[in-house]
Protein backbone atom coordinates (compact mmCIF):
# COMPACT_ATOMS: atom_id res chain seq x y z
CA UNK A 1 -25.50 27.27 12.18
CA UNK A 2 -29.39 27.52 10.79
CA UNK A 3 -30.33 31.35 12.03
CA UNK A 4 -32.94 30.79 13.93
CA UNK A 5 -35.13 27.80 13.25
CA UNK A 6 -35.56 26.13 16.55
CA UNK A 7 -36.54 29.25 18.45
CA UNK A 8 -38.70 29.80 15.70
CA UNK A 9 -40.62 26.46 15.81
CA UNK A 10 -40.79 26.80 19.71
CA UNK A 11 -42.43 30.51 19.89
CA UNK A 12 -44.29 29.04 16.86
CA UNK A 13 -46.11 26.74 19.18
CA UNK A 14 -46.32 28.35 22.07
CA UNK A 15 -48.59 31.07 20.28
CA UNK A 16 -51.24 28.91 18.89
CA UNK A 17 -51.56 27.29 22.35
CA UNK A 18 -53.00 30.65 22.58
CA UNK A 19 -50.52 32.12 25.55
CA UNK A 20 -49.96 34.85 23.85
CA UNK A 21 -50.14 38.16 25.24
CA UNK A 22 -48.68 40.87 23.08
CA UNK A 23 -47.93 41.94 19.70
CA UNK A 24 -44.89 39.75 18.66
CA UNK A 25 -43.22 39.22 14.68
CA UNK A 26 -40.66 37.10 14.13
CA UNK A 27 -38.74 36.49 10.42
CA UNK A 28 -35.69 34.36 9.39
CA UNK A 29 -33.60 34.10 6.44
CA UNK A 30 -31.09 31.92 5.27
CA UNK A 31 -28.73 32.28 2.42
CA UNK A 32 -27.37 28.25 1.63
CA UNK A 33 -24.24 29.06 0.41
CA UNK A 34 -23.33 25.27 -0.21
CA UNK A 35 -25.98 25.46 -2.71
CA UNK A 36 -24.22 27.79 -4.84
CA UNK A 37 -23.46 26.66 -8.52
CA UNK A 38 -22.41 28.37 -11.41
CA UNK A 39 -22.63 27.31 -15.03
CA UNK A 40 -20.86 29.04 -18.08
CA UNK A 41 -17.94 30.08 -18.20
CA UNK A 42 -15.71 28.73 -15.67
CA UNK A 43 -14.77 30.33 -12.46
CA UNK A 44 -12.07 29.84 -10.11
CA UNK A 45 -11.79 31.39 -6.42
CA UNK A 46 -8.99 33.39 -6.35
CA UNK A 47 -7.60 36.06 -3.86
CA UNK A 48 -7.60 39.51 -4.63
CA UNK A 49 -5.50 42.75 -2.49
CA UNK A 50 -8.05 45.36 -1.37
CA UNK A 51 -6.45 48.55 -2.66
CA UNK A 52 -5.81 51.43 -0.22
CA UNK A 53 -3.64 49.06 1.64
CA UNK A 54 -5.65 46.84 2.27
CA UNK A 55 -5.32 43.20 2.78
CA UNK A 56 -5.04 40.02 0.02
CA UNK A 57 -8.92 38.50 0.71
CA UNK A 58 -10.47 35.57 -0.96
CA UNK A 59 -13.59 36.62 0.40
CA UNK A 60 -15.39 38.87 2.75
CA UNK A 61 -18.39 38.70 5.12
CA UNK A 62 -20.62 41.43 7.10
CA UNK A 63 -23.08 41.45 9.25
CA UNK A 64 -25.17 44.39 10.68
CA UNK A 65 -28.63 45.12 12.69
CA UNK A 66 -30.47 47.94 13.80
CA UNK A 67 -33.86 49.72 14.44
CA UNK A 68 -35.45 53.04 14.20
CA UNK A 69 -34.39 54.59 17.34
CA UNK A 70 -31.06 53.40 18.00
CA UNK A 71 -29.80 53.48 14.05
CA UNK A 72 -27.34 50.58 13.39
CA UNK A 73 -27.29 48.42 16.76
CA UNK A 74 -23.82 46.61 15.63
CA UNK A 75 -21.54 45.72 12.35
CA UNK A 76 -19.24 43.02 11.88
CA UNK A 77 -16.77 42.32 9.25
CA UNK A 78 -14.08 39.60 8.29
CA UNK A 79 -12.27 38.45 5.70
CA UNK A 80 -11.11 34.86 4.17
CA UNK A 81 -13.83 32.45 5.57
CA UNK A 82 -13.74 34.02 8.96
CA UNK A 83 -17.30 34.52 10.55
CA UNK A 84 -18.53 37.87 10.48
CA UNK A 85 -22.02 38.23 13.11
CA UNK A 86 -23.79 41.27 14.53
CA UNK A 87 -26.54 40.76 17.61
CA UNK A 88 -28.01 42.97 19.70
CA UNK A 89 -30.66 42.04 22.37
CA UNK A 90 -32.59 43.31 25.04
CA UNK A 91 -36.10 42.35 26.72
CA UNK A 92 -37.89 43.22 23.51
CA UNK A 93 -35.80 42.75 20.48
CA UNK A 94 -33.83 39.63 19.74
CA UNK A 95 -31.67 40.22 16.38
CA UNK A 96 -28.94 38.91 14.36
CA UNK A 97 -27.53 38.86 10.97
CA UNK A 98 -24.17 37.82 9.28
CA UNK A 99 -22.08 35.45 7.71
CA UNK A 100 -21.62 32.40 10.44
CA UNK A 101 -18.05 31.12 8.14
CA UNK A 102 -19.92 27.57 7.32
CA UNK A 103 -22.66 27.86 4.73
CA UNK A 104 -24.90 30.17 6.11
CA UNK A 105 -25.28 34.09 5.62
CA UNK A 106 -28.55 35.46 6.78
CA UNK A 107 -30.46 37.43 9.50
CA UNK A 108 -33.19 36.60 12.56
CA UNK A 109 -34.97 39.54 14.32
CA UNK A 110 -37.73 39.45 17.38
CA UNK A 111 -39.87 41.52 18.36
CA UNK A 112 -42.17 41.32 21.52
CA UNK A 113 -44.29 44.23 22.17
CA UNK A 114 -46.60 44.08 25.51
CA UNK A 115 -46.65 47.97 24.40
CA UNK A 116 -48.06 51.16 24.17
CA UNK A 117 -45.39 51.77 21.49
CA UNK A 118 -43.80 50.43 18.66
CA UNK A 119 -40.74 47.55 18.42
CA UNK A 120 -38.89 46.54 15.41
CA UNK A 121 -35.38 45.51 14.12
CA UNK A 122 -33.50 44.75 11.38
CA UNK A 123 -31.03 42.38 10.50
CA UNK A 124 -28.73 41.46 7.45
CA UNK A 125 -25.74 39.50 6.31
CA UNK A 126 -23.41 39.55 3.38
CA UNK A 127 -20.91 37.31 1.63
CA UNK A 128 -18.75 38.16 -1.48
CA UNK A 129 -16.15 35.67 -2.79
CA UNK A 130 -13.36 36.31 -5.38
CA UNK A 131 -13.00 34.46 -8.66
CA UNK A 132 -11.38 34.47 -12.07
CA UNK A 133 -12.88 34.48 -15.45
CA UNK A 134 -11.11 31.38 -17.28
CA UNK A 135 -12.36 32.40 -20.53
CA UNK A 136 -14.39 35.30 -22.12
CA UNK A 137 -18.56 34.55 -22.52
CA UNK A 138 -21.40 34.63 -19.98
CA UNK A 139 -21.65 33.04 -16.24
CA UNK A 140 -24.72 32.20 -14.13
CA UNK A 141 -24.76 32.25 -10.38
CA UNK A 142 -27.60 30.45 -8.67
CA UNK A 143 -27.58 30.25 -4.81
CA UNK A 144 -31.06 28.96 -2.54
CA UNK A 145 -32.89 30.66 0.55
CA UNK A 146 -35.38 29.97 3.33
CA UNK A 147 -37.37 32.29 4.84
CA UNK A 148 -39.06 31.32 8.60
CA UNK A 149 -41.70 34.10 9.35
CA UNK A 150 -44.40 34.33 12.12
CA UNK A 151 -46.13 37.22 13.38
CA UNK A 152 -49.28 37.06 16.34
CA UNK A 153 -51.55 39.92 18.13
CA UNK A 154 -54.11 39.84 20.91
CA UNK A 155 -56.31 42.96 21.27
CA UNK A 156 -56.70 43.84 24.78
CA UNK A 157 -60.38 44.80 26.18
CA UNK A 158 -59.88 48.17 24.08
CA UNK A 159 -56.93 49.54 21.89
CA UNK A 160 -54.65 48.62 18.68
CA UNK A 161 -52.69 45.73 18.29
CA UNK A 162 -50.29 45.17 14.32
CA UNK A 163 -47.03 42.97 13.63
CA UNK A 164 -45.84 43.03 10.28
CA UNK A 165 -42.10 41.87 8.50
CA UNK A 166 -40.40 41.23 5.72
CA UNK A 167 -37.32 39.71 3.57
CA UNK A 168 -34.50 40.75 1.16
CA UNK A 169 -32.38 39.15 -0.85
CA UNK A 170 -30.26 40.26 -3.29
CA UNK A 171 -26.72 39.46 -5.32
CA UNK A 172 -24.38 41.72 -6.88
CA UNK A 173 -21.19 40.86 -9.13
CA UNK A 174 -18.59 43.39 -9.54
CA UNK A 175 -15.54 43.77 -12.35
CA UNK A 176 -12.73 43.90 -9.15
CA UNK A 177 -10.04 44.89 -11.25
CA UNK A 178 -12.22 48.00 -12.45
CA UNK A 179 -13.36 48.68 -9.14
CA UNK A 180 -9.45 49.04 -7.68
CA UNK A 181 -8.08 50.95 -10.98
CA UNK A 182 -10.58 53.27 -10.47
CA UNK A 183 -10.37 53.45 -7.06
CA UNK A 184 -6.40 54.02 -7.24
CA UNK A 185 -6.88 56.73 -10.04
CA UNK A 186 -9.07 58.74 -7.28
CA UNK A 187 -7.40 58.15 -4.66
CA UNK A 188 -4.17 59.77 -6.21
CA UNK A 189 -6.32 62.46 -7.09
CA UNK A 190 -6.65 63.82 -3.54
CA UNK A 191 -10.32 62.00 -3.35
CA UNK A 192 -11.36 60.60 0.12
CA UNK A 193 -12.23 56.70 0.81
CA UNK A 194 -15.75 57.40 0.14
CA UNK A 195 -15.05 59.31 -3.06
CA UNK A 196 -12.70 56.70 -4.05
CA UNK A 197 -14.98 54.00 -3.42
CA UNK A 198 -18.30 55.43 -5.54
CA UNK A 199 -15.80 56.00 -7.91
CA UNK A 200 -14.76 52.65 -7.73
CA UNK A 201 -18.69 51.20 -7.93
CA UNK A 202 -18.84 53.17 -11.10
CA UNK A 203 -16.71 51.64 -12.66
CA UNK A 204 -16.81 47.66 -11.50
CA UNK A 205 -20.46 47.52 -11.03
CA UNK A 206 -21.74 44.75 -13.28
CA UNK A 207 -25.25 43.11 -12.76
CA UNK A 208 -27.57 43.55 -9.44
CA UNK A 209 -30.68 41.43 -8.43
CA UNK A 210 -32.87 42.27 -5.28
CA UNK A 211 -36.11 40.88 -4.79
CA UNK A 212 -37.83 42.54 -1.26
CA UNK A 213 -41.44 41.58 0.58
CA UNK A 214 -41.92 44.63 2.59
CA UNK A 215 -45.36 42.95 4.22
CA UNK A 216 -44.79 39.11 3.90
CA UNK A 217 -47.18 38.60 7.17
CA UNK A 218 -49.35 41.19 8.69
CA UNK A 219 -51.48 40.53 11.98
CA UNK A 220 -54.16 42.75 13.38
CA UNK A 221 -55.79 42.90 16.64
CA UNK A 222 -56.37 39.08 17.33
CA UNK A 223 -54.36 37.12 15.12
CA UNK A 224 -52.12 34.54 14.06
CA UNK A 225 -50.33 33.90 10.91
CA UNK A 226 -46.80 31.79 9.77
CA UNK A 227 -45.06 30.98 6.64
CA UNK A 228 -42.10 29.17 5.13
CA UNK A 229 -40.76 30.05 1.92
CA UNK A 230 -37.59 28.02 0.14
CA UNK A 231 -36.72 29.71 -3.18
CA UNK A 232 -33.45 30.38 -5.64
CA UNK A 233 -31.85 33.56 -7.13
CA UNK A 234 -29.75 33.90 -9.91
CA UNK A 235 -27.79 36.40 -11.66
CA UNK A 236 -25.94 36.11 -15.33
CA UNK A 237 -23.27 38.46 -16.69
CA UNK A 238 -20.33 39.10 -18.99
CA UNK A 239 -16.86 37.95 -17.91
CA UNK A 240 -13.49 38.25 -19.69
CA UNK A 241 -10.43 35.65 -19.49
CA UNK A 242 -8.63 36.51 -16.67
CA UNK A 243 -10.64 39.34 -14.98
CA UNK A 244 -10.86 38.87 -11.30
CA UNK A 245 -14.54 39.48 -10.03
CA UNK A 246 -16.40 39.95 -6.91
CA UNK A 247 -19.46 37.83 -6.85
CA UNK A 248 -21.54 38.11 -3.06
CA UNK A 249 -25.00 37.39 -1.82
CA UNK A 250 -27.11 38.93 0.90
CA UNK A 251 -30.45 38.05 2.96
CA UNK A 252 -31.91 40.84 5.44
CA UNK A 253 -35.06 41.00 7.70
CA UNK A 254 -37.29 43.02 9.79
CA UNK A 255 -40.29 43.15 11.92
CA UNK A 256 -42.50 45.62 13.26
CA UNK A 257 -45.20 45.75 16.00
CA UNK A 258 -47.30 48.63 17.26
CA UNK A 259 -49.42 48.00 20.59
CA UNK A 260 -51.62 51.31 21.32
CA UNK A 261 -54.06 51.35 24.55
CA UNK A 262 -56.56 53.01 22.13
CA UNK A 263 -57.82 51.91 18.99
CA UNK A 264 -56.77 53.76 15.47
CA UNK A 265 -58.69 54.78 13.09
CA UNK A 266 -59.67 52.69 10.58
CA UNK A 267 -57.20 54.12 8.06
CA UNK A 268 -54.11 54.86 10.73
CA UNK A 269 -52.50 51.00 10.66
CA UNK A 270 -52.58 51.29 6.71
CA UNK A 271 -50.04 54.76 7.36
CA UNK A 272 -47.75 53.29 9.53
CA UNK A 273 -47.49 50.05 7.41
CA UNK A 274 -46.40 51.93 5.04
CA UNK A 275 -43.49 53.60 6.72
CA UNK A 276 -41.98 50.40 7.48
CA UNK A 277 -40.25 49.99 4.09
CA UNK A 278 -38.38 52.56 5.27
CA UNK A 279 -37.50 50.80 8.23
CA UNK A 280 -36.39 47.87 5.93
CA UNK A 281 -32.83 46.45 5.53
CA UNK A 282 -29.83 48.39 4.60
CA UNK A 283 -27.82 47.55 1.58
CA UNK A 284 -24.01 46.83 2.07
CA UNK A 285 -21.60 46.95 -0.56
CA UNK A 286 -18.95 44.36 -1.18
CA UNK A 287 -16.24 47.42 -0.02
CA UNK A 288 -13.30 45.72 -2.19
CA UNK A 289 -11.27 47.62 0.43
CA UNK A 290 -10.04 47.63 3.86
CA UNK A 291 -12.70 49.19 6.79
């Protein structure tokens, strides 16, 4: 499945027929994962068992969404191809985000604000695979997203109307075999998961590229705005014959409206669109172990 692109296209049109009544944002992302190509050194997909008795995997997925009040909404996680999707939705927030076990990892997230308040969500999904170095030298990753974004206000007779969002994408590749020796050495050491797993990051972490639009749209009072992005990522490291590595991807989004029944100051929108980084989507680690 696309996330998201009919109901998009559909609320798309229905606010510039101008029946719009509230503060609304809307953003999509979509992670092609039959797109991905690598070039270099050769690498083949391979399984790979999770240490701390965990599972052989060829691959994991997640998917997670949230807001500001109720923290992380829902998680989902599978392994070996198997989708992996969180949602949560009630009569103002419409979200999504995971891995749907075709080609597509991504997020969607509504918001629809007739107010006073503030509405906003967050949605992300991840996908890792396992492969093996065939030789020693340098390997590319490349991988293309979309990104589906609309965001619309209508100021009432007096008071405050903003909708913002934004995107992230990022990919990470990790030495696996690193990650679980180190993991094992702490483990045996008395450390906990968690202890065992940073331990484990510090030792497997290779390369990491993120790329974030905190305000890709932003609508005040009365106001209308959309956008469509299609764009690539890549990410080039070091690999050594017959190393088993954790390559993954990840797209996240969010929105945020505020609807007050008085106007702000001038200077008061400019504050809170500044907090809503910090509303912005959570990165999840590739766990290389069982949940």
């Amino acid at each position: 499945m696309k996330f998201l692109p009919a109901l998009f296209i559909a609320s798309s049109l229905a606010a510039t027929s101008g029946a719009h009544a509230e503060a609304v944002s809307q953003f999509s992302i979509n992670l092609d994962w039959s797109t991905l190509s690598t070039s270099g050194v050769t690498m083949t997909p391979t399984s790979f068992p999770l240490p701390g008795g965990g599972p052989t995997v060829s691959s994991e997925a997640e998917g997670w969404v949230g807001n500001s009040s109720g923290g992380d909404l829902d998680e989902a996680l599978a392994f070996n191809g198997s989708a992996a999707i969180a949602s949560y939705t009630d009569t103002s927030l419409d979200v999504q985000g995971g891995y749907n076990g075709g080609d597509d990892v991504g997020a969607s997230a509504e918001a629809t604000n007739a107010g006073p308040g503030q509405k906003d969500a967050w949605g992300g999904g991840w996908r890792s695979i396992f492969y093996t170095a065939e030789s020693t030298g340098i390997v590319m990753f490349s991988i293309d997203y979309t990104v589906l974004a609309s965001v619309s206000t209508a100021q009432p007779v007096s008071g405050f109307e903003f909708a913002t969002g934004g995107y992230e994408v990022l990919m990470e590749a990790t030495d696996a075999d690193a990650y679980s020796a180190a993991y094992t050495t702490a483990k045996n050491n008395g450390a906990t998961d968690d202890e065992a797993d940073e331990a484990g990051f510090a030792a497997g972490d290779l390369e990491f590229y993120e790329f974030r639009d905190d305000d890709l749209l932003t609508c005040i009072n009365t106001c209308i705005d959309s956008t469509s992005l299609q764009r690539d990522m890549a990410l080039t490291f070091d690999v050594e014959a017959g190393t088993t590595y954790a390559f993954g991807a990840e797209g996240g989004v969010y929105v945020y409206t505020q609807v007050n029944a008085v106007p702000l100051p001038a200077a008061a929108w400019l504050f809170g669109s500044g907090l809503i980084g910090l509303l912005g989507v959570a990165r999840k680690q590739c766990k290389l172990r069982q949940s």
